[in-house]
Protein backbone atom coordinates (compact mmCIF):
# COMPACT_ATOMS: atom_id res chain seq x y z
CA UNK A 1 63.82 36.67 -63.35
CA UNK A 2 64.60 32.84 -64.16
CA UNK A 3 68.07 31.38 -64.09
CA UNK A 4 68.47 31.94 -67.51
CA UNK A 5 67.72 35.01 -68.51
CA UNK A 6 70.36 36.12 -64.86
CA UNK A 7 72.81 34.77 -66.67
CA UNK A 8 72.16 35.81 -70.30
CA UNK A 9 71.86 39.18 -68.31
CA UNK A 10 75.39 38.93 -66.76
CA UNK A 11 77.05 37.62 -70.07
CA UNK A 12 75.84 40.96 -71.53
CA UNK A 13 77.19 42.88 -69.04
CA UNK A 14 80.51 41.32 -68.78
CA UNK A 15 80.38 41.54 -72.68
CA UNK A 16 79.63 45.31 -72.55
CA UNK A 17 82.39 45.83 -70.21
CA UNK A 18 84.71 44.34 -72.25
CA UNK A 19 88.63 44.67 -70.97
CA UNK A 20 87.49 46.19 -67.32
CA UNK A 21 88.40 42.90 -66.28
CA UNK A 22 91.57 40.11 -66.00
CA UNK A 23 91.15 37.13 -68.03
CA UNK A 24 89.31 34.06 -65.50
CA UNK A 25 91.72 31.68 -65.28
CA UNK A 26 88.56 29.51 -65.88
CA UNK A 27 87.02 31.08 -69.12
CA UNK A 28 90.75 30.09 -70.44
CA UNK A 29 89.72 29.21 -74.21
CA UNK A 30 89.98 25.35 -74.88
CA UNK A 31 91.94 22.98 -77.00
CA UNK A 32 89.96 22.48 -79.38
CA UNK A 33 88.61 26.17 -80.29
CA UNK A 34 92.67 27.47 -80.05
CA UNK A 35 92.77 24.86 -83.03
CA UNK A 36 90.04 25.47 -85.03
CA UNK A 37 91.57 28.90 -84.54
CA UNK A 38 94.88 28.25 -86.39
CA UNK A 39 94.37 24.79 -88.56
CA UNK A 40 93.65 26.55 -92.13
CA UNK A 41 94.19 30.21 -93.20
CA UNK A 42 90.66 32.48 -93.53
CA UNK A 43 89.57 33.12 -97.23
CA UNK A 44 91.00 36.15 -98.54
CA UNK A 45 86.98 37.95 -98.93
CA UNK A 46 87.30 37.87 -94.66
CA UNK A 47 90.46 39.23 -94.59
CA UNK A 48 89.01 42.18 -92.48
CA UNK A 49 88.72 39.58 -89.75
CA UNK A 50 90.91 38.60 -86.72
CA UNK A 51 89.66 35.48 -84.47
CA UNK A 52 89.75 36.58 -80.94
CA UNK A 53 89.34 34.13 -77.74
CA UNK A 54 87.92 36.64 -75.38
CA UNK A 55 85.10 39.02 -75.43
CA UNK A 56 85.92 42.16 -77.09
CA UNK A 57 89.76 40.92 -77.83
CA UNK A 58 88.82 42.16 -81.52
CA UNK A 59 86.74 43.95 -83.79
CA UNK A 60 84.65 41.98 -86.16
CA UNK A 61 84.24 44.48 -89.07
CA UNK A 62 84.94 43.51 -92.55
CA UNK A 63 87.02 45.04 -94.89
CA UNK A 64 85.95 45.73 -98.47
CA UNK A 65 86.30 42.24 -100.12
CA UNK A 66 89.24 41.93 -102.14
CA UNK A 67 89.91 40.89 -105.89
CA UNK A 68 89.31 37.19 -106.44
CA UNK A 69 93.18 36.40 -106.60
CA UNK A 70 93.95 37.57 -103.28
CA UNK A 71 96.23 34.91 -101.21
CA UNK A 72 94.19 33.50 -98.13
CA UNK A 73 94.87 35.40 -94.76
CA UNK A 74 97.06 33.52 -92.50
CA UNK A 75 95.13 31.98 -89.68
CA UNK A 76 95.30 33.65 -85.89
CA UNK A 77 93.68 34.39 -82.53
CA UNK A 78 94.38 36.97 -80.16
CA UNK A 79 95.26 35.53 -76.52
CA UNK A 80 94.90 37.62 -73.41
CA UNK A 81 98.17 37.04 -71.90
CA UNK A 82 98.88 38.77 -68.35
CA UNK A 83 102.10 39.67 -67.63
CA UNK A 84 103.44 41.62 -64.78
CA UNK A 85 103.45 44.94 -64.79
CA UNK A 86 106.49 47.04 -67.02
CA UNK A 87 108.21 43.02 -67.17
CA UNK A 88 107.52 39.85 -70.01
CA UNK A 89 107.11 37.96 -66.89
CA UNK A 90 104.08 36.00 -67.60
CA UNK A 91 101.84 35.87 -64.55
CA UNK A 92 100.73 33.11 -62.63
CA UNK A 93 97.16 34.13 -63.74
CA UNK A 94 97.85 33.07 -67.08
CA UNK A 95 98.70 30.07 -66.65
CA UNK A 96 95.68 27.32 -67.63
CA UNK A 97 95.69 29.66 -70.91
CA UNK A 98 99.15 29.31 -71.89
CA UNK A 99 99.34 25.03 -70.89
CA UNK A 100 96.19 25.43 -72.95
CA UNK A 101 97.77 27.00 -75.71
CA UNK A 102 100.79 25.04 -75.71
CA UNK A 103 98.38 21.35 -75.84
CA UNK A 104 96.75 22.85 -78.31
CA UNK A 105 100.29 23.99 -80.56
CA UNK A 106 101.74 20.56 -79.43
CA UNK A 107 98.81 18.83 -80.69
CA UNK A 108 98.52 16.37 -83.97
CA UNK A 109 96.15 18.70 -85.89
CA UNK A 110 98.82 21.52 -85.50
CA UNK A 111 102.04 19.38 -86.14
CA UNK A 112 102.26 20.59 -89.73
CA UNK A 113 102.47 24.48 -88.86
CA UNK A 114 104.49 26.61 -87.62
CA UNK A 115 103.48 29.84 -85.53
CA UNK A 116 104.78 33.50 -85.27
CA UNK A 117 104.22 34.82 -81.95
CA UNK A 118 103.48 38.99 -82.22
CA UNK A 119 103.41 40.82 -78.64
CA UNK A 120 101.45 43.88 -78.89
CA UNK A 121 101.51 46.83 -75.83
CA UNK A 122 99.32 49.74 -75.65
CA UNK A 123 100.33 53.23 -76.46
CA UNK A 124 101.74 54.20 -73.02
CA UNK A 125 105.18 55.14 -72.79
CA UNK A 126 107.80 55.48 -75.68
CA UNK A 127 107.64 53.58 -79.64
CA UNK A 128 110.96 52.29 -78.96
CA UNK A 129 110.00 51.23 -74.95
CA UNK A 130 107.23 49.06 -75.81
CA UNK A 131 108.74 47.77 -78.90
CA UNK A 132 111.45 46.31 -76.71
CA UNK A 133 108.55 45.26 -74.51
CA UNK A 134 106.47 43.33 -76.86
CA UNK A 135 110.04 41.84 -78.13
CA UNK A 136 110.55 40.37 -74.64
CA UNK A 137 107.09 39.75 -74.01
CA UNK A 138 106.79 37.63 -77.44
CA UNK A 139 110.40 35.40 -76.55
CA UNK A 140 108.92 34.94 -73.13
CA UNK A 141 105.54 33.45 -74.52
CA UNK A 142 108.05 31.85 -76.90
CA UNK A 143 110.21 30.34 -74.27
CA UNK A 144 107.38 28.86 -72.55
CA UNK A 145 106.03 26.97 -75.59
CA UNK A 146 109.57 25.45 -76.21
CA UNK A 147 109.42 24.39 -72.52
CA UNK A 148 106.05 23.02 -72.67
CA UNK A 149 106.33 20.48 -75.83
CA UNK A 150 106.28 22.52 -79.38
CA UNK A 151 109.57 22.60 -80.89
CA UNK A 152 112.02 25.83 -81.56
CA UNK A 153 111.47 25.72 -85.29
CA UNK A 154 107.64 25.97 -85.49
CA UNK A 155 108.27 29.20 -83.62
CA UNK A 156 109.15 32.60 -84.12
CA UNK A 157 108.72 35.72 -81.45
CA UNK A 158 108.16 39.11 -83.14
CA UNK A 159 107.21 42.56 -80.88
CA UNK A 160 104.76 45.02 -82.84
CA UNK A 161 104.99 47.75 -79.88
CA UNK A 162 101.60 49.68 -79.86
CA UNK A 163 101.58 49.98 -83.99
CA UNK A 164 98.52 47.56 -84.37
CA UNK A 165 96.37 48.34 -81.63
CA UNK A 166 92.76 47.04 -81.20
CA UNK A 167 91.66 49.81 -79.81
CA UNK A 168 92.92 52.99 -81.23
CA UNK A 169 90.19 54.92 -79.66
CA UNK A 170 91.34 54.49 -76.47
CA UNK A 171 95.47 53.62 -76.80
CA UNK A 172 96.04 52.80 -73.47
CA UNK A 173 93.15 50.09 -73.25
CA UNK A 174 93.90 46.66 -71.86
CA UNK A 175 93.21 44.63 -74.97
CA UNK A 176 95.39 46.45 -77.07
CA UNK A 177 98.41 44.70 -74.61
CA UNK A 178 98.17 40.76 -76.39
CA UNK A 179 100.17 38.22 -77.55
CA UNK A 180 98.79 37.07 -81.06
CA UNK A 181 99.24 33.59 -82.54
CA UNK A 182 99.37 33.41 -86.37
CA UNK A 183 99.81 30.84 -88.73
CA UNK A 184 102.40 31.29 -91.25
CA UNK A 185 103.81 27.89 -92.87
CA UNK A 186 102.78 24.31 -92.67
């Protein structure tokens, strides 16, 4: 088997396994692709879409396109953001990610916009638990932003709980516990 084809080999695999494991520290999406991500809102016809930084963050399916006088779809990406376990303490594993993210939210190309931050949680314990969960986890990612160069009033932290998971197949799947970034002024 040649280099190559090993290592198209293990990308599939890793692909195929999807959530089974932590984010690398060094696959930590870049600079640049975190602002492609959220410089201009998504035509309305790929509204179905959500831009996700990590293999199998997201589905890719399209929704039925929309009439012609549909607003665009604000712009967003889905971050894998650890935290430890039952806290909004970010951990130390997600750290190059979130310096990333803040570069990239700090950055010229971004100074125009301003950024809700949504924490998400799986479907394990109570509604009203992990709503107060994503809520903490959200200000947290928040908090760290502010600390890290992008001012207080580009930001907003908002908790969603487990009402938008990724996965609703499987509710208690890693990926549907995310912090998403979305566009919505600027």
């Amino acid at each position: 088997m040649t280099k190559y084809l090993r290592t198209a080999v293990a990308i599939a695999v890793l692909a195929a396994c999807g959530n089974a494991f932590a984010q690398d520290p060094q696959s930590a999406p870049s600079v640049d692709s975190i602002i492609d991500s959220l410089k201009s809102d998504t035509p309305a016809s790929e509204q179905g879409q959500t831009r996700a930084l990590r293999p199998g963050a997201a589905s890719m399916a399209t929704a039925p396109a929309p009439a012609p006088a549909a607003p665009a779809k604000p712009a967003s990406i889905n971050m894998q953001i650890n935290f430890e376990y039952n806290s909004a303490e970010i951990a130390g594993s997600s750290e190059k990610t979130m310096a990333t993210l803040a570069k990239a939210l700090a950055s010229p190309q971004l100074e125009g916009r301003k950024f809700t931050v949504i924490g998400h949680t799986d479907a394990s314990g109570s509604a009203a638990y992990n709503k107060a969960l994503s809520d903490r986890r959200a200000a947290a990612v928040r908090r760290y932003l502010m600390d890290n160069g992008v001012a207080s009033a580009r930001l907003r932290a908002v908790g969603k709980g487990e009402s938008q998971l990724l996965n609703a197949d499987d509710p208690d799947a890693g990926e549907n516990r995310r912090v998403e970034i979305q566009a919505t002024g600027g």
